[in-house]
Protein backbone atom coordinates (compact mmCIF):
# COMPACT_ATOMS: atom_id res chain seq x y z
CA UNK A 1 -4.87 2.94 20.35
CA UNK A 2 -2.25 0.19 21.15
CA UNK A 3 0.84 0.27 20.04
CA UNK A 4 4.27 -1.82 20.50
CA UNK A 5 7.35 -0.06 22.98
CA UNK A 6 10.53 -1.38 23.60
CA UNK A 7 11.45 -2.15 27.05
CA UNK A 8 14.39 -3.45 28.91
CA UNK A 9 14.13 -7.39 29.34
CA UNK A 10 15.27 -7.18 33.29
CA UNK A 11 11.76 -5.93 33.72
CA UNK A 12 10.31 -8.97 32.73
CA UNK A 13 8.25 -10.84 35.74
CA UNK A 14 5.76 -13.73 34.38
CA UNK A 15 4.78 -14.97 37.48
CA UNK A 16 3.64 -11.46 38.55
CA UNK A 17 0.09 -11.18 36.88
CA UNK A 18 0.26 -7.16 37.25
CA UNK A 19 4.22 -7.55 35.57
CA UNK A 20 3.70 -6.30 32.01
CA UNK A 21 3.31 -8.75 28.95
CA UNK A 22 6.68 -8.48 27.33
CA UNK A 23 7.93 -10.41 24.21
CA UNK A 24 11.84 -11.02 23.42
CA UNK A 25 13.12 -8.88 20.59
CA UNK A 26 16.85 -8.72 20.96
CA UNK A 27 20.01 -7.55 22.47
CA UNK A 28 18.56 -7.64 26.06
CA UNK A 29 14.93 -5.15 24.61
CA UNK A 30 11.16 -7.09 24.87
CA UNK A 31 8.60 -5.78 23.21
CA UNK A 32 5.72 -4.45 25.49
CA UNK A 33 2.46 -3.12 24.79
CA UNK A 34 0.45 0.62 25.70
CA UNK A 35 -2.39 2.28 24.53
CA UNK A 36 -2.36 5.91 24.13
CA UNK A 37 -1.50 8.67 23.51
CA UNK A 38 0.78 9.52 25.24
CA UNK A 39 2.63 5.62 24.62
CA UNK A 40 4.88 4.39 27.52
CA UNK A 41 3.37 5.47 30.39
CA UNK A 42 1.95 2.07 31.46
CA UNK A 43 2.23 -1.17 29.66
CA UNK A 44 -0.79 -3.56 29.36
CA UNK A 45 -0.13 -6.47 31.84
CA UNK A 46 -0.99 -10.31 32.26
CA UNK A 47 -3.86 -8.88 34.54
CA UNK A 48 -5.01 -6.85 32.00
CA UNK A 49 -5.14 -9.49 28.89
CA UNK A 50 -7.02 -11.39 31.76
CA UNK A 51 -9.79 -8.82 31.94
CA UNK A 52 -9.73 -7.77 28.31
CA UNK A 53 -9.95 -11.59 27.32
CA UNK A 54 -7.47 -11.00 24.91
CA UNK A 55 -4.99 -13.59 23.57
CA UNK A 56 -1.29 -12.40 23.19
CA UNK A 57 -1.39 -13.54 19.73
CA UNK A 58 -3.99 -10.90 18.74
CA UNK A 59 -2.68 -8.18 21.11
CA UNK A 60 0.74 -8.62 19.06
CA UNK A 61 -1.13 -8.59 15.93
CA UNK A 62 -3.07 -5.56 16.56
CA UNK A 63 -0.21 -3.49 17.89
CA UNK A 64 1.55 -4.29 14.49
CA UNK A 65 -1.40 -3.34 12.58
CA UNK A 66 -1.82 -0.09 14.23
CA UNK A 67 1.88 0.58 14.25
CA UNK A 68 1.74 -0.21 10.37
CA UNK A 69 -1.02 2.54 10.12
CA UNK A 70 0.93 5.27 12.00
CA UNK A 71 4.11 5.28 10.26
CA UNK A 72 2.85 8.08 8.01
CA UNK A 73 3.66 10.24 11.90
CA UNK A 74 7.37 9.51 12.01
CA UNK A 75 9.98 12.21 11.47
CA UNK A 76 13.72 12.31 10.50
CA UNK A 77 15.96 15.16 11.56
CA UNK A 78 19.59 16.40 11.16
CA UNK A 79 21.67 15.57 8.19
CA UNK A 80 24.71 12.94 7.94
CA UNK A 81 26.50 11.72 9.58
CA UNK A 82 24.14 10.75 12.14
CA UNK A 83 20.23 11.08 12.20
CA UNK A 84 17.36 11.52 14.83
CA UNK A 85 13.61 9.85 14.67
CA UNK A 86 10.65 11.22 16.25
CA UNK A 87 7.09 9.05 16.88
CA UNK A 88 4.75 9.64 19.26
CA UNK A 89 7.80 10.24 22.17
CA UNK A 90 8.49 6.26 21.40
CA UNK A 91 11.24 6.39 18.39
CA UNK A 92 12.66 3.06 19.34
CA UNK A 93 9.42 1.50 18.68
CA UNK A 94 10.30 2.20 15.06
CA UNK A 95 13.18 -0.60 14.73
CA UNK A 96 9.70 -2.97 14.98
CA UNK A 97 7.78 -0.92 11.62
CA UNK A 98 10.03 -3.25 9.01
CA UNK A 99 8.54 -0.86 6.10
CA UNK A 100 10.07 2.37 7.47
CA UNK A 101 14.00 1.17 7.39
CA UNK A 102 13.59 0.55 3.36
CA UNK A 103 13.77 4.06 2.63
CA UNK A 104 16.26 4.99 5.54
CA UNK A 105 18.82 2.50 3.88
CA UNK A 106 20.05 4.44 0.77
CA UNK A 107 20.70 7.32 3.21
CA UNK A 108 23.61 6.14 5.00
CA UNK A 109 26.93 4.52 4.17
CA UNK A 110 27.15 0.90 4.47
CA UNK A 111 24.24 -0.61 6.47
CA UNK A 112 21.76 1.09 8.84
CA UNK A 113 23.22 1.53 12.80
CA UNK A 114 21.10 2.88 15.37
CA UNK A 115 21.52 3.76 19.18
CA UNK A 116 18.48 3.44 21.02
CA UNK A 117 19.32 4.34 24.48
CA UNK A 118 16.25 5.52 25.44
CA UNK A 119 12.26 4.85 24.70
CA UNK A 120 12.23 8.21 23.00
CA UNK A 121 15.40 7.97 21.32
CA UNK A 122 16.91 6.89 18.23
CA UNK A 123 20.25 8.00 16.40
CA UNK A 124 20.45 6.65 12.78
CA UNK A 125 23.86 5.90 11.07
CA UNK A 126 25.79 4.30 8.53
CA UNK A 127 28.85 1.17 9.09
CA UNK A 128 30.89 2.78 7.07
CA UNK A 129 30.44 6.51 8.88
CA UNK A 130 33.57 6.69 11.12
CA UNK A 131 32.05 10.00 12.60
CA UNK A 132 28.27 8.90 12.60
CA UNK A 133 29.02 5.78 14.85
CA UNK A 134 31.34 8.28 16.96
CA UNK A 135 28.69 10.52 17.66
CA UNK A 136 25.87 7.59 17.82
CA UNK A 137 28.03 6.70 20.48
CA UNK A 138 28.59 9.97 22.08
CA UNK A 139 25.12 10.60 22.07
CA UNK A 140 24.39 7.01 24.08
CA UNK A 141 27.06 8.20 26.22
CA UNK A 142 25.35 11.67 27.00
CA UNK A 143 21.78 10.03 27.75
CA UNK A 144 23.12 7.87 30.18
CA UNK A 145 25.06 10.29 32.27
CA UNK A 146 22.03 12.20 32.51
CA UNK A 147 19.58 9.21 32.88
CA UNK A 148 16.03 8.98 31.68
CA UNK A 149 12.76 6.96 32.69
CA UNK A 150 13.26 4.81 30.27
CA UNK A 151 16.26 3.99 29.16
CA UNK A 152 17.01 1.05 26.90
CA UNK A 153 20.62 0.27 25.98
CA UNK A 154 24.44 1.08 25.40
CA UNK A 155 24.46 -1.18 22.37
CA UNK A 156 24.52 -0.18 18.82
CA UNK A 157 22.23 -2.48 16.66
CA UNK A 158 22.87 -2.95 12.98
CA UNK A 159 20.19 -4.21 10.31
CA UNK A 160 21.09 -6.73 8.44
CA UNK A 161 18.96 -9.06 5.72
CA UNK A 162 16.14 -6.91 7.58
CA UNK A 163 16.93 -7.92 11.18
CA UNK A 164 18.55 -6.21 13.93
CA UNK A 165 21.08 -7.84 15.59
CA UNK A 166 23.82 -5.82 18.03
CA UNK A 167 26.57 -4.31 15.96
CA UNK A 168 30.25 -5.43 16.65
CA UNK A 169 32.54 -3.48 14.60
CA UNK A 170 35.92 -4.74 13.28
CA UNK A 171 38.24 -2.28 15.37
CA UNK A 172 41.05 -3.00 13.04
CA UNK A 173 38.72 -2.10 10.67
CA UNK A 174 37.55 1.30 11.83
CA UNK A 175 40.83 2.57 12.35
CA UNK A 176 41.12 3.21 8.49
């Protein structure tokens, strides 16, 4: 089955037909695309849509549809002030699902933050959770000491009107 992963942008090589096909989403991620399970482990390339005879249009289309279809396998853990996901050892590819954040919203203070450092990683918070965003970041801070396959990014995102965009908090702000 195909589904969408987030991957760093840097990694993003169009004249390379065996680079893998990989969409802007924000905040320096693409979207790419792998079938599995297990997700991740190699994304479909240019070569590949080549061979497949598949237009991007209707591999983005089906990874959306199938991602739609498998939300019913995503898991929260921990309690406030700060959150985990689990999917298919590809949490970040969550932030793409937009009818799985409508029912995480009531559950934080102020709007939904997330860390996604890594493919398989995503901490859940609120804006207005002084400690959640501390240990968001803590957590970030951990995973890149230690280092991963597949990490993503330092930033914090925030959702806001139902898109992500990376979250700048006031500082004077967050010293209250």
């Amino acid at each position: 089955m195909l589904l969408p992963v987030l991957a760093p942008l840097r990694d993003i090589r169009r004249e390379d037909v065996h680079a893998p096909v990989l969409d802007e989403f924000m905040g320096g991620l693409g979207v790419g695309y792998s079938y599995g399970p297990p997700y991740g482990q190699r994304l479909v390339t240019w070569a590949d849509l080549q061979r497949m005879e598949l237009p991007r249009r209707m591999l983005r289309r089906q990874a959306a549809h199938n991602l739609d279809g498998r939300l019913g396998a995503a898991q929260v853990h921990g309690q406030p002030p700060a959150l985990m996901l689990q999917f298919d050892g590809i949490a970040s590819t969550l932030l793409l699902a937009e009818p799985f954040w409508a029912g995480l919203e009531r559950a934080v203070p102020g709007e939904l933050v997330v860390g996604v450092p890594a493919r398989d990683v995503v901490i859940v918070t609120g804006s207005q959770s002084p400690p959640g965003l501390a240990k968001v970041r803590r957590a970030i801070d951990r995973i890149f000491f230690a280092g991963d396959p597949h990490l993503l990014s330092r930033k914090l995102l925030v959702r806001r009107r139902g898109v992500w965009e990376v979250f700048t908090q006031n500082l004077a702000h967050a010293a209250f």
